[in-house]
Structure formats: C-alpha cells, structure tokens
Protein backbone atom coordinates (compact mmCIF):
# COMPACT_ATOMS: atom_id res chain seq x y z
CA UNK A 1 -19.32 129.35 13.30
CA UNK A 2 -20.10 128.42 16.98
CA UNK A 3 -17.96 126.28 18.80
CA UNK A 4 -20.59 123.39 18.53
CA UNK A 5 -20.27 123.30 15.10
CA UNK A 6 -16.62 123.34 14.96
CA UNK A 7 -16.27 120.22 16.92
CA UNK A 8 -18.20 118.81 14.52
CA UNK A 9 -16.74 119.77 11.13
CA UNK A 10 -13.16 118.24 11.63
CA UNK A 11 -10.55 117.11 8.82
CA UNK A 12 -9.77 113.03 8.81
CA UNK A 13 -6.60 113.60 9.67
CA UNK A 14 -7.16 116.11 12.69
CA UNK A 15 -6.19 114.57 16.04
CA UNK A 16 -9.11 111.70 17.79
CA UNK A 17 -10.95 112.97 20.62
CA UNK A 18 -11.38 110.87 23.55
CA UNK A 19 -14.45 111.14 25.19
CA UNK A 20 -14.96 110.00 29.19
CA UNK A 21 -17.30 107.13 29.91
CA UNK A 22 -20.18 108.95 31.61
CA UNK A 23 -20.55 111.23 28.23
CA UNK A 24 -20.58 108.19 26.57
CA UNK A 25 -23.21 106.73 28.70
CA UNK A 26 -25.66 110.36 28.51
CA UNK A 27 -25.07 110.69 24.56
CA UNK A 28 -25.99 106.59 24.02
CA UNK A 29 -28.67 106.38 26.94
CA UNK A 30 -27.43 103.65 28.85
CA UNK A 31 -25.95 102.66 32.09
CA UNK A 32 -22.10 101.55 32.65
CA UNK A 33 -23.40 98.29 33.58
CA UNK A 34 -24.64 98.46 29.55
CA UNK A 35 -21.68 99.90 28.63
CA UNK A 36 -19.89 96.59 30.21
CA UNK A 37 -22.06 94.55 28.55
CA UNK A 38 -21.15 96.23 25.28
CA UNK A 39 -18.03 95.87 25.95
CA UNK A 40 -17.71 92.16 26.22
CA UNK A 41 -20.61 91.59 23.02
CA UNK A 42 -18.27 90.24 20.23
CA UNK A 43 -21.47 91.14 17.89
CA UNK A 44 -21.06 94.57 18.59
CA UNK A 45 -17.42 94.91 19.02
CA UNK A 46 -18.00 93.60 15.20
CA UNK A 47 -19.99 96.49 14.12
CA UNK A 48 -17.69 98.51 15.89
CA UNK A 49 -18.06 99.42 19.45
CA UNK A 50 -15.01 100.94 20.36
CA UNK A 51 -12.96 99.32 23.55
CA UNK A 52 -12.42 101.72 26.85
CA UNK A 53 -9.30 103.35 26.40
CA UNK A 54 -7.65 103.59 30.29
CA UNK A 55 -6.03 106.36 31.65
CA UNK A 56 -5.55 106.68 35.61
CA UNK A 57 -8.39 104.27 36.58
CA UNK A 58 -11.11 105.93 34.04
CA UNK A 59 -12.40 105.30 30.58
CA UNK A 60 -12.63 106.90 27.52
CA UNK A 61 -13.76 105.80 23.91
CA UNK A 62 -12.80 106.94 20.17
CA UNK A 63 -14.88 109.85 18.76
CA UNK A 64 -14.32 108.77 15.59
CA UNK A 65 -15.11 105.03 16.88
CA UNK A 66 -18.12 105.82 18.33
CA UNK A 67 -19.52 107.88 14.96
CA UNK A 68 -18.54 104.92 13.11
CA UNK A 69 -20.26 102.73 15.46
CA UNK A 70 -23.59 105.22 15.29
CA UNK A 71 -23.14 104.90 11.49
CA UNK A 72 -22.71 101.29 11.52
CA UNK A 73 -25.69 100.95 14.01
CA UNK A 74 -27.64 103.42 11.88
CA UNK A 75 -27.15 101.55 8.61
CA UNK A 76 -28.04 98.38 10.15
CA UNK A 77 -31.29 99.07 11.41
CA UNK A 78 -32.50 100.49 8.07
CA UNK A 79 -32.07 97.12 6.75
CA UNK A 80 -34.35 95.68 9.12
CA UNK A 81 -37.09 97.65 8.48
C-alpha cells in the first residue's frame, strides 16, 4: 500500500490530523479571505465547517471535520438537484 493510501484508510479511533490553513485553502479552492467568511457563516458552521484550531499564530482544521463537512456538503447538493 502506498503511503497515499494509508493516510486515507485510518481506524475511527486513530489520532485526528490537523491540517494547516493554506492546505485547506488548495484542497477546497478558495482564498483565506473565503475561508474567513466560512468561518463566521453560522449556516455552514451548521453543516459542519470545522473552526481554526490556533497554534503559534497559525491555523489548522479537523481532518475528520473537514471529511464530514465534504460529506455533509456532498449530501446536500444531491438533494438539490
């Protein structure tokens, strides 16, 4: 198994990643200023945008938030269609 892979087949109870901002801004395709934005959105802290975790001045965000916000995000577009 590559070491992609492995990072992606993880046990629930294995330790949460934290991932740094500007990943988190490449992997979503937005801007920090969006990221702000998203941050202060009570709609989407309701489907479950995770809050910037500080450490020494710079942010970081849940793994397992963020796939649970993808899912959530995910699951509510195919009801729009």
């Amino acid at each position: 198994m590559r070491k992609s892979q492995a990072a992606q087949v993880r046990p629930a109870d294995s330790p949460d990643e934290f991932v740094p901002d500007p990943q988190v801004l490449a992997e979503f395709g937005i801007t920090a200023m969006t990221a702000w934005r998203w941050d202060h959105d009570p709609e989407l802290a309701e489907l479950g945008w995770p809050p910037p975790i500080k450490i020494r001045s710079r942010n970081f965000r849940s793994r397992r938030h963020l796939e649970r916000f993808k899912e959530a995000t995910r699951t509510r577009s195919e009801f729009r269609i």
